[in-house]
Every structure is written in C-alpha cells, then in structure tokens.
N, C-alpha and C. Protein backbone atom coordinates (compact mmCIF):
# COMPACT_ATOMS: atom_id res chain seq x y z
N UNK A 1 124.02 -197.94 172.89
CA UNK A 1 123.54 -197.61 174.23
C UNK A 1 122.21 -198.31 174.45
N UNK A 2 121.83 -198.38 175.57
CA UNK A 2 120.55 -199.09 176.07
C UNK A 2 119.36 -198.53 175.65
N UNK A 3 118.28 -198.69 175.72
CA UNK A 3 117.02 -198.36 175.90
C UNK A 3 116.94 -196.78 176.22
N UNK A 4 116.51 -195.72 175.79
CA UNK A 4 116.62 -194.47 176.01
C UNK A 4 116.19 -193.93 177.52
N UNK A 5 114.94 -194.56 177.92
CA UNK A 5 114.79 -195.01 179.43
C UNK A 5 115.32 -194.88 180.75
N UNK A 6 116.86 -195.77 180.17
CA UNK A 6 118.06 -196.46 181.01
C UNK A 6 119.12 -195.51 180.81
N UNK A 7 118.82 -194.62 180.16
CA UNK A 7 119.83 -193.75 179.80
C UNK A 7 120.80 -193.20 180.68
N UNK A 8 120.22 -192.84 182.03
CA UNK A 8 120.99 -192.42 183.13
C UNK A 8 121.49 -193.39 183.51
N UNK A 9 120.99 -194.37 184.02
CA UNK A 9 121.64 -195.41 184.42
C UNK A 9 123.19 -196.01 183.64
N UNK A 10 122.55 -195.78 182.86
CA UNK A 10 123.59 -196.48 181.88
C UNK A 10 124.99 -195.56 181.82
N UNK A 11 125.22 -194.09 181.91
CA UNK A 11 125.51 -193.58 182.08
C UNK A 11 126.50 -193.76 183.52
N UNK A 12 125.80 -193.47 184.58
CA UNK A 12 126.13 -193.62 185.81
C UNK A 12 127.28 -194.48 185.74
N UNK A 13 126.43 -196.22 185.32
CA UNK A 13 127.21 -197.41 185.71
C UNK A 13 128.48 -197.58 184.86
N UNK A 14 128.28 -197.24 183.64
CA UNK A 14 129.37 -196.72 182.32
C UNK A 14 130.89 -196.02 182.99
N UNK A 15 130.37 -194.65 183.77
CA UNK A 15 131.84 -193.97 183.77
C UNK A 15 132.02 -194.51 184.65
N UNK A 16 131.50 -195.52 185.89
CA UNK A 16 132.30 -196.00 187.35
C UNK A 16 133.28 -197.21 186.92
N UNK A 17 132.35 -197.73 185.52
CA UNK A 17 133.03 -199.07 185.43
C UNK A 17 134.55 -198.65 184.16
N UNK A 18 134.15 -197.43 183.26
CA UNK A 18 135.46 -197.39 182.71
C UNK A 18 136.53 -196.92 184.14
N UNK A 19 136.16 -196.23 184.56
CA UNK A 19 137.07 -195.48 185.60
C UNK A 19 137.85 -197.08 186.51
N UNK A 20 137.27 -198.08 187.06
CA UNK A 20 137.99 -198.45 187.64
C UNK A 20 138.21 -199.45 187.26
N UNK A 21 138.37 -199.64 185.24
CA UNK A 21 138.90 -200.74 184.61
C UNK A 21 140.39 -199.75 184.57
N UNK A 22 140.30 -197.84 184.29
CA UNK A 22 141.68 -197.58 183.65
C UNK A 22 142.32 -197.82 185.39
N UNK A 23 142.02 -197.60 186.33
CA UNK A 23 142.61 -197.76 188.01
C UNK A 23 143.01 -199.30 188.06
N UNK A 24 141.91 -200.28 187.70
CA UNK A 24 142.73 -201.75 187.47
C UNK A 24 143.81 -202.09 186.62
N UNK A 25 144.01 -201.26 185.97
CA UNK A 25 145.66 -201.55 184.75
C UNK A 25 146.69 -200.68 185.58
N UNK A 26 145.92 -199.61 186.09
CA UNK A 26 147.31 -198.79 186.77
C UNK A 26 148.06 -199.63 188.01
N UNK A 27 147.18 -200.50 188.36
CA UNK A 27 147.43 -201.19 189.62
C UNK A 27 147.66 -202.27 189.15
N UNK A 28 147.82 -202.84 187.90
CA UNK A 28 147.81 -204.53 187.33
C UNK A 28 147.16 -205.75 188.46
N UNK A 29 145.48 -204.72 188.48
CA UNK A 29 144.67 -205.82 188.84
C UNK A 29 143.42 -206.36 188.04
N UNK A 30 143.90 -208.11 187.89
CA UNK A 30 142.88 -208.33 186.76
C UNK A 30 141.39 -208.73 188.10
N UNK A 31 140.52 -207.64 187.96
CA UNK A 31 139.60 -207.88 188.87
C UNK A 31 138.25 -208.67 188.37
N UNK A 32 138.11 -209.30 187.36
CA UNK A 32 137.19 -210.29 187.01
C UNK A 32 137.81 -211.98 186.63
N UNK A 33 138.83 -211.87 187.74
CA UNK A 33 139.66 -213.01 188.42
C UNK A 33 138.53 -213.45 189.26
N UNK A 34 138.21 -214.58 189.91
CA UNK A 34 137.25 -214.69 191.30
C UNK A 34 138.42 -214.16 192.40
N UNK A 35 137.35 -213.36 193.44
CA UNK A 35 137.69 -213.22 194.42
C UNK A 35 138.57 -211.86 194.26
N UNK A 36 139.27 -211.27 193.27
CA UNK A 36 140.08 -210.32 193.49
C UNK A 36 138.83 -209.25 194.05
N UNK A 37 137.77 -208.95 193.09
CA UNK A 37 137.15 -207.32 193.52
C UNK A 37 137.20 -207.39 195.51
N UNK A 38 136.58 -208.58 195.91
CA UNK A 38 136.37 -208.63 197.47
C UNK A 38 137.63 -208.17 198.06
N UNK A 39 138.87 -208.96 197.38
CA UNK A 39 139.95 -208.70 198.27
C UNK A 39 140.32 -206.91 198.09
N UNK A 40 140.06 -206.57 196.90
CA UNK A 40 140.16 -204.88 196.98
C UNK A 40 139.08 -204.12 198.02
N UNK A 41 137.87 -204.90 197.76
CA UNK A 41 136.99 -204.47 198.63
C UNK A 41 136.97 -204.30 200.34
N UNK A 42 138.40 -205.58 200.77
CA UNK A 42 138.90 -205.66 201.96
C UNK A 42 140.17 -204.71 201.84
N UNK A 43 140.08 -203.98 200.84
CA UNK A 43 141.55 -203.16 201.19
C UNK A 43 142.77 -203.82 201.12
N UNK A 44 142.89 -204.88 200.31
CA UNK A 44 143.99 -205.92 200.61
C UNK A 44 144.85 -205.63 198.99
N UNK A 45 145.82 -204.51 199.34
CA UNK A 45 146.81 -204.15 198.18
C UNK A 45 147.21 -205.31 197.69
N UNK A 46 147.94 -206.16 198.74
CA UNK A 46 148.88 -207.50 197.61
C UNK A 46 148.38 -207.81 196.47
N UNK A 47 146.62 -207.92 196.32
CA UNK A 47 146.05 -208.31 194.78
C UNK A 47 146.52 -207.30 193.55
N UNK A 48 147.57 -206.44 193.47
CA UNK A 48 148.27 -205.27 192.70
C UNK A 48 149.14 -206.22 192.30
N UNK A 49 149.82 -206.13 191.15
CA UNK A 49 150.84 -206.58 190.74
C UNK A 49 151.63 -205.56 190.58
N UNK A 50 151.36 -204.17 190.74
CA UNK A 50 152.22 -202.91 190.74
C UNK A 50 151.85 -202.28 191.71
N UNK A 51 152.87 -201.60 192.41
CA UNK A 51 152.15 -200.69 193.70
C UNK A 51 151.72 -199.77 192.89
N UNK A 52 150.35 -198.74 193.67
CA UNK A 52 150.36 -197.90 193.49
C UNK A 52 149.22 -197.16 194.60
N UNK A 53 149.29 -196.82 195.81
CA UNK A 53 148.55 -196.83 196.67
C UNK A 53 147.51 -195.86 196.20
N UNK A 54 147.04 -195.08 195.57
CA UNK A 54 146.58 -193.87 195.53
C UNK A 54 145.82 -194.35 194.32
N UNK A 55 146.35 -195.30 193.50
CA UNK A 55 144.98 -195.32 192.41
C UNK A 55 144.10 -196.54 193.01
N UNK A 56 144.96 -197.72 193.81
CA UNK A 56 144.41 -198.59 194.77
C UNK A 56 143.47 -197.58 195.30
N UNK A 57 143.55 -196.89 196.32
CA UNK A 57 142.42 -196.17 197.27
C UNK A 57 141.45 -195.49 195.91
N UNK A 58 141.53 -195.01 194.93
CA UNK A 58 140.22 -194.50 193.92
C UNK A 58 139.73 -195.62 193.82
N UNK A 59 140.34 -196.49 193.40
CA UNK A 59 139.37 -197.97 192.51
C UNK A 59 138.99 -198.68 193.48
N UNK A 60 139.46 -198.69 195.36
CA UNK A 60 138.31 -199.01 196.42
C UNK A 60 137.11 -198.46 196.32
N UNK A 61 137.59 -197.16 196.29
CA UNK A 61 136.06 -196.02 196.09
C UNK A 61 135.30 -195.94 195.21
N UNK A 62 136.03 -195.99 194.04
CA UNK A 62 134.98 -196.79 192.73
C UNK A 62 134.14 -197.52 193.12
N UNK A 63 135.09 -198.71 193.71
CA UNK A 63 134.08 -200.15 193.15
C UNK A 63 132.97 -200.28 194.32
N UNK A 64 133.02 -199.33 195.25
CA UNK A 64 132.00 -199.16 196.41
C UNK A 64 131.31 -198.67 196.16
N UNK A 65 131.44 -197.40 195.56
CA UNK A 65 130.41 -196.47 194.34
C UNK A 65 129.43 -197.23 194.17
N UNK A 66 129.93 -198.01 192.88
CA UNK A 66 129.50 -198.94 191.95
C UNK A 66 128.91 -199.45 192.47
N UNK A 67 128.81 -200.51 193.47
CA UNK A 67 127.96 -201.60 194.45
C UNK A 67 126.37 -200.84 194.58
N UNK A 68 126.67 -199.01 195.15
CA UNK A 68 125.58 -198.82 195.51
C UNK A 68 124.55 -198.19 194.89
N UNK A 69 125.64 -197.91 193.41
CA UNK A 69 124.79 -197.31 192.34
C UNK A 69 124.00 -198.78 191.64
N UNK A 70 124.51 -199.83 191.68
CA UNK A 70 124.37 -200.62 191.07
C UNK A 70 122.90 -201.15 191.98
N UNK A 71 122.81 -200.84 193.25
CA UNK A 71 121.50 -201.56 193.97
C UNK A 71 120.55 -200.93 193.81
N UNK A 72 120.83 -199.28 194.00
CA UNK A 72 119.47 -198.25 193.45
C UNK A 72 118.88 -198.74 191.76
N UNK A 73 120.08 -198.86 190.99
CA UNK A 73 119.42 -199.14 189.51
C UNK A 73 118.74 -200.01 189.41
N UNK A 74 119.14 -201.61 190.13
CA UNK A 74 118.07 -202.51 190.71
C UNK A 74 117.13 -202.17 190.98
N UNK A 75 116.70 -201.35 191.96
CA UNK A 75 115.62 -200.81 192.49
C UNK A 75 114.62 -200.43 191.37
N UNK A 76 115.09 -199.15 190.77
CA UNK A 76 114.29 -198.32 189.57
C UNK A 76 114.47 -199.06 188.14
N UNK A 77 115.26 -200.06 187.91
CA UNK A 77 115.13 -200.24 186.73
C UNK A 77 114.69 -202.11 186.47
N UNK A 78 115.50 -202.45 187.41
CA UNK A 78 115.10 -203.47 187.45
C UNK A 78 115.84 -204.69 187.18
N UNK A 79 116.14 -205.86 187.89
CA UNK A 79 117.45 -206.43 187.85
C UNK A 79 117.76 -207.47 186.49
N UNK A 80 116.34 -207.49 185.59
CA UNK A 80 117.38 -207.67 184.24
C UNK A 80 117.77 -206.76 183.49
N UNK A 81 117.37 -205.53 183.35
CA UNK A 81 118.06 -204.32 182.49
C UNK A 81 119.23 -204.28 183.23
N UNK A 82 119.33 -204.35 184.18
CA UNK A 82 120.09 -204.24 184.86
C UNK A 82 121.92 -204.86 184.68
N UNK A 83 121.54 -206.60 184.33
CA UNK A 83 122.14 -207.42 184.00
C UNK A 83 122.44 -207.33 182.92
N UNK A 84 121.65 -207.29 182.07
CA UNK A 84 122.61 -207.10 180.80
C UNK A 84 122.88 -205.96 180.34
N UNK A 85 122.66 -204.51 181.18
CA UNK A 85 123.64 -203.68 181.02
C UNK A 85 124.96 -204.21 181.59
N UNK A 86 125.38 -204.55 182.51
CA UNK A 86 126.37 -204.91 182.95
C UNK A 86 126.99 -206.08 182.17
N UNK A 87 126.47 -207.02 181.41
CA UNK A 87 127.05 -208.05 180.76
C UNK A 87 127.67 -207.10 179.76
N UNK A 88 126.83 -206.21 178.95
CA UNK A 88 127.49 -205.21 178.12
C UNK A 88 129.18 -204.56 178.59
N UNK A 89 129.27 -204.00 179.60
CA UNK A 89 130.22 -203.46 180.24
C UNK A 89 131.10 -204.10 180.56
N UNK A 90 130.84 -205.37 181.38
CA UNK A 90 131.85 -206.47 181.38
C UNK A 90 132.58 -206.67 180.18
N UNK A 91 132.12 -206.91 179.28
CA UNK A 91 133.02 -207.46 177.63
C UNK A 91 133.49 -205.94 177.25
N UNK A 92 133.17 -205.11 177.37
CA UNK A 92 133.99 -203.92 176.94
C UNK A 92 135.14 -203.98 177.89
N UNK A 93 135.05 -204.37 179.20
CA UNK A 93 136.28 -204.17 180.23
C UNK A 93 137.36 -205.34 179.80
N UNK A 94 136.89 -206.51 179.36
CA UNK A 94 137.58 -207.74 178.91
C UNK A 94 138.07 -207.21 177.75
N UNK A 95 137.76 -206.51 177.17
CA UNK A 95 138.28 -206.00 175.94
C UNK A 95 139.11 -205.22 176.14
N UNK A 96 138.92 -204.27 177.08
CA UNK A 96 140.15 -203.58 177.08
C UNK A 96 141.31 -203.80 177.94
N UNK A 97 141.09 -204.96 178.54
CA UNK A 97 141.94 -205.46 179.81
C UNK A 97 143.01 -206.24 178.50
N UNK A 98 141.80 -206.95 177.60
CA UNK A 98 142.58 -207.74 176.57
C UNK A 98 143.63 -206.65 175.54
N UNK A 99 143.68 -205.99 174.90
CA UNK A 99 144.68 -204.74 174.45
C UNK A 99 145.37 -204.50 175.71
N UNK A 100 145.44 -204.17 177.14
CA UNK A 100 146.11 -203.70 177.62
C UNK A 100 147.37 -204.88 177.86
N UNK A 101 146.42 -206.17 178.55
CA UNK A 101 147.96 -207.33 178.42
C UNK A 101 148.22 -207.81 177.00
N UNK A 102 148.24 -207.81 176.02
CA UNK A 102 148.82 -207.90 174.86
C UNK A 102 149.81 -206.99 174.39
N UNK A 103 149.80 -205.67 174.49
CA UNK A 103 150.73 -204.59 174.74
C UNK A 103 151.70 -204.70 175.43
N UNK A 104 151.49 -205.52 176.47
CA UNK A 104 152.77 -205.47 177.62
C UNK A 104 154.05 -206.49 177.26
C-alpha cells in the first residue's frame, strides 16, 4: 500500500478500480484499449463483447465515480502520488484482465 498519508485515497481509488475491472470482464470490455473507457463513457454498449446492460450501466457509474474521485485526490494529494498510485492499479488490472483472457 502507499504512503500511510494516502491511505484513504488509496483506498477510495482501489475499490472503484477493482469494481469496474470485475464489471469490465462481465461485459468483455478490454477498457485500457484506446478509446474504449470514452466510448463507455458515451454510453456506447457495442464496446461489450457480451451483453450485459446492467453491469454496463454500474461500470458507467464506476468509471464516472472514478473521474471525480480521481480530481479531488489531485487536488489534496497531489498529481504525482497520484500517478503512480494509479500506475500501481493499472498493472494489477492488466493482471487480472491477463488470468481472466487466458482462462477463456
């Protein structure tokens, strides 16, 4: 974990980003594709490779969450803790995106 500090933060940004990595497998969207998060962000299902409207609409709401939790932490923490908390999180999501298409 981060800096004891960042602790909330880290926290915060942690369960939004597991939450709408397990909503991106339910929906078989690889969203650190370019351009997919926007097109979810436009509400644009086709980026699913599985329907599933209802975990689609959580992982909109997630990842909107996320945007605005992610600007306050900017704010108070500051946009390199910031960053490489998130570089952290990213490779855990690649990681588990990676086990999930290998399984399939």
């Amino acid at each position: 974990m981060t800096d004891v500090k960042h602790r909330y933060w880290h926290r915060q940004i942690d369960g939004l980003v597991r939450e709408i990595s397990k909503l991106s497998i339910a929906c078989n969207v690889k969203l650190l594709e370019p351009g997919n998060i926007e097109r979810v962000l436009r509400n644009d299902e086709t980026v699913c490779g599985r329907k599933n409207s209802r975990a689609f609409k959580q992982m909109r709401n997630h990842l909107m969450a996320f945007f605005q939790i992610q600007e306050r932490a900017i704010e108070r923490i500051g946009p390199e803790d910031v960053r490489s908390m998130l570089d952290t999180l990213r490779q855990e999501m690649q990681n588990l995106r990676g086990r999930t298409d290998s399984e399939s």
